[in-house]
Protein backbone atom coordinates (compact mmCIF):
# COMPACT_ATOMS: atom_id res chain seq x y z
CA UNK A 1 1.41 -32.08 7.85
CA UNK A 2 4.71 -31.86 6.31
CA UNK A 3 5.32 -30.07 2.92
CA UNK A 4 8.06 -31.53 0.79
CA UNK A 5 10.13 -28.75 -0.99
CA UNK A 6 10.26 -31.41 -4.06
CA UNK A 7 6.46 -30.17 -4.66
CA UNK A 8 7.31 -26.27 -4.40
CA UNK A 9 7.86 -25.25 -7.87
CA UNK A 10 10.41 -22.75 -8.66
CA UNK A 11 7.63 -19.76 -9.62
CA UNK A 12 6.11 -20.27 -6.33
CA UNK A 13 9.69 -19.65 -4.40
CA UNK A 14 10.25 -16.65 -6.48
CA UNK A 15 6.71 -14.88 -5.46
CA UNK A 16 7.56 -15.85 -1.72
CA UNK A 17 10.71 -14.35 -1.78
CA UNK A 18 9.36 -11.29 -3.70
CA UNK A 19 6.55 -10.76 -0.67
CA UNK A 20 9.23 -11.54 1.93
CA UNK A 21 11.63 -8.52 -0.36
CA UNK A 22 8.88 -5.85 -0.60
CA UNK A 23 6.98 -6.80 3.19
CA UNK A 24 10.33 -5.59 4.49
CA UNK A 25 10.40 -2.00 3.60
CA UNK A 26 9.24 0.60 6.54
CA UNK A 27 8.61 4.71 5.41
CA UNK A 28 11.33 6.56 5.84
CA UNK A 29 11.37 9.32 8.95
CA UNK A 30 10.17 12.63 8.04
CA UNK A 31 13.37 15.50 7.99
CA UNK A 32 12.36 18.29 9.96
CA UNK A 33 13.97 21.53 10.83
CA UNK A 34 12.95 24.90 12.59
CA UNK A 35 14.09 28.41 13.87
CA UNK A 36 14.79 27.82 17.41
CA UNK A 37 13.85 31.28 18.08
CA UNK A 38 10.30 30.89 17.14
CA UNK A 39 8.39 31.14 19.94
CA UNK A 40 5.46 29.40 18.53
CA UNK A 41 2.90 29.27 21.21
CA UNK A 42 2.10 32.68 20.12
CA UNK A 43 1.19 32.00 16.83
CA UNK A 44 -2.17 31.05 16.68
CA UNK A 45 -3.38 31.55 12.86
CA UNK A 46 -2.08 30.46 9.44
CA UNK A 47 -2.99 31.17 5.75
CA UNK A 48 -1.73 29.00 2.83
CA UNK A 49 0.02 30.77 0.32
CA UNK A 50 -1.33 31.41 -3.45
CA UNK A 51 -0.15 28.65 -5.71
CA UNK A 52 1.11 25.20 -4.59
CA UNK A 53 4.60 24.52 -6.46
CA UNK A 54 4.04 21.10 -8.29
CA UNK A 55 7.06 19.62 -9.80
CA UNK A 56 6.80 16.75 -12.46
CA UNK A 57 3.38 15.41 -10.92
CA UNK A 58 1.37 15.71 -14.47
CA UNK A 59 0.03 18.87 -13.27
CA UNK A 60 -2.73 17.36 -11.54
CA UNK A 61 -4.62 20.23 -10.03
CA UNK A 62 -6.99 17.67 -8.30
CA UNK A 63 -4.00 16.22 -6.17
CA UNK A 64 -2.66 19.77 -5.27
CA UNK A 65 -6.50 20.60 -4.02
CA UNK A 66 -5.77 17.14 -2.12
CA UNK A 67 -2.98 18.36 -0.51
CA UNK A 68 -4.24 21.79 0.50
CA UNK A 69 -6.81 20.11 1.91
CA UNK A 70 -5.88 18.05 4.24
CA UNK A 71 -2.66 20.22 5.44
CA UNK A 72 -5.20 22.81 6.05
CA UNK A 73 -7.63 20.43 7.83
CA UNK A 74 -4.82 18.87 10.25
CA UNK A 75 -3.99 22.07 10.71
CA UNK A 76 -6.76 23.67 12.19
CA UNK A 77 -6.20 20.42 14.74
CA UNK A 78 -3.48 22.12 16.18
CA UNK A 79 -5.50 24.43 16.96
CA UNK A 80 -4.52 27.00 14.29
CA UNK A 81 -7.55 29.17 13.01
CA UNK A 82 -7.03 29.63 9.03
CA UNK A 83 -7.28 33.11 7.74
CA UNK A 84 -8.10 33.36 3.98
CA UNK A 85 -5.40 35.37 2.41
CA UNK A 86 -6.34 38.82 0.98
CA UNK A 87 -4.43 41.13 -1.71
CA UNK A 88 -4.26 45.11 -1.98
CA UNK A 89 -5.21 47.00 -5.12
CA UNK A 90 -2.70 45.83 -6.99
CA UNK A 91 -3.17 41.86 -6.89
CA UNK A 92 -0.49 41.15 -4.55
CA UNK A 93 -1.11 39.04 -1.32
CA UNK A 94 -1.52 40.42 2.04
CA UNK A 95 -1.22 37.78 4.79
CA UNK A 96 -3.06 38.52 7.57
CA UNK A 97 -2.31 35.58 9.58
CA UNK A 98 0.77 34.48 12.01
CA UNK A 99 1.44 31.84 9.45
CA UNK A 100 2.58 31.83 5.94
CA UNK A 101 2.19 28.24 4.75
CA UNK A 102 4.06 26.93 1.86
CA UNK A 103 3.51 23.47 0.14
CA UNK A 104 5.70 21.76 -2.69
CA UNK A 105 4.37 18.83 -4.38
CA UNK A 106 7.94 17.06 -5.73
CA UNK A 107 8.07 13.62 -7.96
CA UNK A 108 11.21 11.38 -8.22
CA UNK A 109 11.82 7.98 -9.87
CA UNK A 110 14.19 5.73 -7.73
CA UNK A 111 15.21 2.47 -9.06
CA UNK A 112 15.78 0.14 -6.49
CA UNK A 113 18.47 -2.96 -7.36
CA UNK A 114 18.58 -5.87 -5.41
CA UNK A 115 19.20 -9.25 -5.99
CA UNK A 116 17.91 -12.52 -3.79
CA UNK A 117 19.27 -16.16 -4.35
CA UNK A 118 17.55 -19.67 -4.67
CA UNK A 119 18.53 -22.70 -3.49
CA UNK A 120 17.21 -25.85 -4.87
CA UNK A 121 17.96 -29.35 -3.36
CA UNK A 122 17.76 -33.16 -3.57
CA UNK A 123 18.83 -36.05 -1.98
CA UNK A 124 18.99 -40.30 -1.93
CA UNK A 125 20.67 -42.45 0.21
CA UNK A 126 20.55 -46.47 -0.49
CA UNK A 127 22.17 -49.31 1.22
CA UNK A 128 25.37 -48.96 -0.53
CA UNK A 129 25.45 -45.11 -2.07
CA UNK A 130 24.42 -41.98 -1.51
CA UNK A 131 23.74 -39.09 -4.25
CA UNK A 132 22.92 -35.09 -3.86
CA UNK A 133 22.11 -32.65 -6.42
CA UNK A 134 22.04 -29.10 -6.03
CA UNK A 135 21.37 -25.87 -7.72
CA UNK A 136 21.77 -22.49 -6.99
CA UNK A 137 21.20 -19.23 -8.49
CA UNK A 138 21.10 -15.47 -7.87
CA UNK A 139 18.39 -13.29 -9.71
CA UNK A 140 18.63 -9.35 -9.99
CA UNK A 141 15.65 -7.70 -9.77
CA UNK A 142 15.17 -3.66 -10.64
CA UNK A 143 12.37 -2.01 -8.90
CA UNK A 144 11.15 1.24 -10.59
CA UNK A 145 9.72 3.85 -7.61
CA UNK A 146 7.62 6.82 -8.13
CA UNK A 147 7.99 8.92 -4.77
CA UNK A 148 5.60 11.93 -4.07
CA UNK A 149 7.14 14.10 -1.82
CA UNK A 150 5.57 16.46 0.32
CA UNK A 151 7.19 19.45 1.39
CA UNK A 152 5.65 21.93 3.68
CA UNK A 153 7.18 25.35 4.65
CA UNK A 154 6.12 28.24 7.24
CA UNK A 155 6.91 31.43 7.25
CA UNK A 156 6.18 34.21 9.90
CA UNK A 157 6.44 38.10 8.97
CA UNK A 158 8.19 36.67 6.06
CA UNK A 159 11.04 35.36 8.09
CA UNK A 160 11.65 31.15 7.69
CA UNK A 161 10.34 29.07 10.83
CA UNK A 162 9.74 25.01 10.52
CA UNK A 163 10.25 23.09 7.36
CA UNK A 164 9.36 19.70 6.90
CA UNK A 165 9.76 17.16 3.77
CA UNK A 166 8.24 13.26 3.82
CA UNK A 167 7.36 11.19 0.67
CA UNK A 168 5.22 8.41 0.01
CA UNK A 169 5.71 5.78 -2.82
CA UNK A 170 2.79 6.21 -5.39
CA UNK A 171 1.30 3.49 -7.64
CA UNK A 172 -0.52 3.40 -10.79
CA UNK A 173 -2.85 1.30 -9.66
CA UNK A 174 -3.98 3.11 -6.89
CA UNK A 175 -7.66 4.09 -6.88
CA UNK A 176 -7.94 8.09 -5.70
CA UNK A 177 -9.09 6.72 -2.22
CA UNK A 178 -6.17 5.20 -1.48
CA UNK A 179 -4.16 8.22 -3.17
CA UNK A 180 -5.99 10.30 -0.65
CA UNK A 181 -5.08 7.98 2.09
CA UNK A 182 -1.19 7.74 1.39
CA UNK A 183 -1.37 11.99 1.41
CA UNK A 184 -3.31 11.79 4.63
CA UNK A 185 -0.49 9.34 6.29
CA UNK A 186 2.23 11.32 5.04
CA UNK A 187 1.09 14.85 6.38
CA UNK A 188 -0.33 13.41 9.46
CA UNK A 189 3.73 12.31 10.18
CA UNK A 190 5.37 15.32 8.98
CA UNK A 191 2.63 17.50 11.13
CA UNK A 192 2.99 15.42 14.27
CA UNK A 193 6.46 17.38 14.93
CA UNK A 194 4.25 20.80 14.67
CA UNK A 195 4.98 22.78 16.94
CA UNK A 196 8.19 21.44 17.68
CA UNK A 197 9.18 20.05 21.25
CA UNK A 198 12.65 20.37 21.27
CA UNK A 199 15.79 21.64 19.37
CA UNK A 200 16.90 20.57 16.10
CA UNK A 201 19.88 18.87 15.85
C-alpha cells in the first residue's frame, strides 16, 4: 500500500514533525561532585536537615514532603540508617548522624527556539511537457520549559562532601502520580553516583 503525499495535508506534516522534534530530546546527565577525601564507607547514617530550600515552586509544601520522601527512602537503600535530627534547649539542631543532608527544590523557565522546514511537492509529465511545482517554508516554533531541579547536598561534621544537581521538565498537565514519578526518576539518577566510585574530574 502506497501513500501519496498529495493526500497528506499540511496540519498532519506539521504534528509529525512536531513528534519527530520533541521524541528527540534525552535528560540531561546529572552534575556531580565530591570531597575526594571522604572516606565514605565509614559513614553509615544520615539525617535530613530542618527546612527544604524551595525556590519559585509556588511554595508547594506537598512537593517538598515529596521530595524528602523519596531521597530519604532511596537512601536508606544504600544502606544508610536515618537518624531523626534532635535540637538542644535552645531550638537549634543537633545532628546526630554521619550525614547532614541538604535538599534545594529550584524552578527555571527555558524557552527553547527552533525552527523545522516543509517541503511540499508536485509533479506531471505528458507526451510533449513536463511541469513541477514546489513550495517550501521554514516555521519557528518557541517552546516554553518549566524545569524542577533537584539539588541534594551532604555534609559531614559540618564539612562539604558530595553534591549533586539533576532537573526534570514539569508539566501542567501532569496528574500528582506522574509528578511523583518524574521526582522518583530524577533522584534515583542523581543517587546512583552515591557513594562515589571514582574521582571527580
Amino acid at each position: 500500500m502506497k501513500l501519496s503525499l498529495k493526500k497528506v495535508s499540511t496540519p498532519l506534516l506539521l504534528a509529525l514533525t512536531l513528534l519527530t522534534v520533541s521524541g528527540c530530546q534525552t535528560p540531561a546527565k546529572p552534575k556531580i561532585d565530591f570531597n575526594s577525601e571522604t572516606n565514605f564507607k565509614q559513614l553509615t547514617s544520615f539525617t535530613l536537615a530542618q527546612g527544604t530550600n524551595m525556590q519559585k515552586v509556588d511554595e508547594n509544601p506537598i512537593a517538598k514532603m515529596k521530595v524528602e520522601k523519596v531521597v530519604k527512602r532511596q537512601l536508606s537503600e544504600k544502606p544508610l540508617t536515618y537518624v531523626e535530627a534532635n535540637t538542644n534547649e535552645n531550638g537549634d539542631e543537633i545532628a546526630q548522624a554521619d550525614i547532614e543532608v541538604k535538599i534545594t527544590i529550584k524552578e527555571t523557565i527555558h524557552e527553547n527556539d527552533s525552527s523545522f522546514s516543509i517541503g511540499l511537492g508536485t509533479g506531471s509529465a505528458g507526451r510533449n511537457h513536463s511541469s513541477s511545482i514546489s513550495v517550501g517554508t521554514s516555521i519557528p516554533i518557541t517552546k516554553v520549559d518549566k524545569l524542577i531541579h533537584i539539588i541534594i547536598d551532604m555534609s559531614h561534621n559540618n564539612v562539604p562532601i558530595w553534591h549533586g544537581r539533576d532537573k526534570y521538565e514539569s508539566d501542567a498537565k501532569y496528574t500528582p502520580e506522574q509528578e511523583l514519578q518524574q521526582i522518583e526518576l530524577t533522584v534515583k539518577r542523581l543517587l546512583a553516583h552515591y557513594p562515589p566510585q571514582k574521582k571527580p574530574q
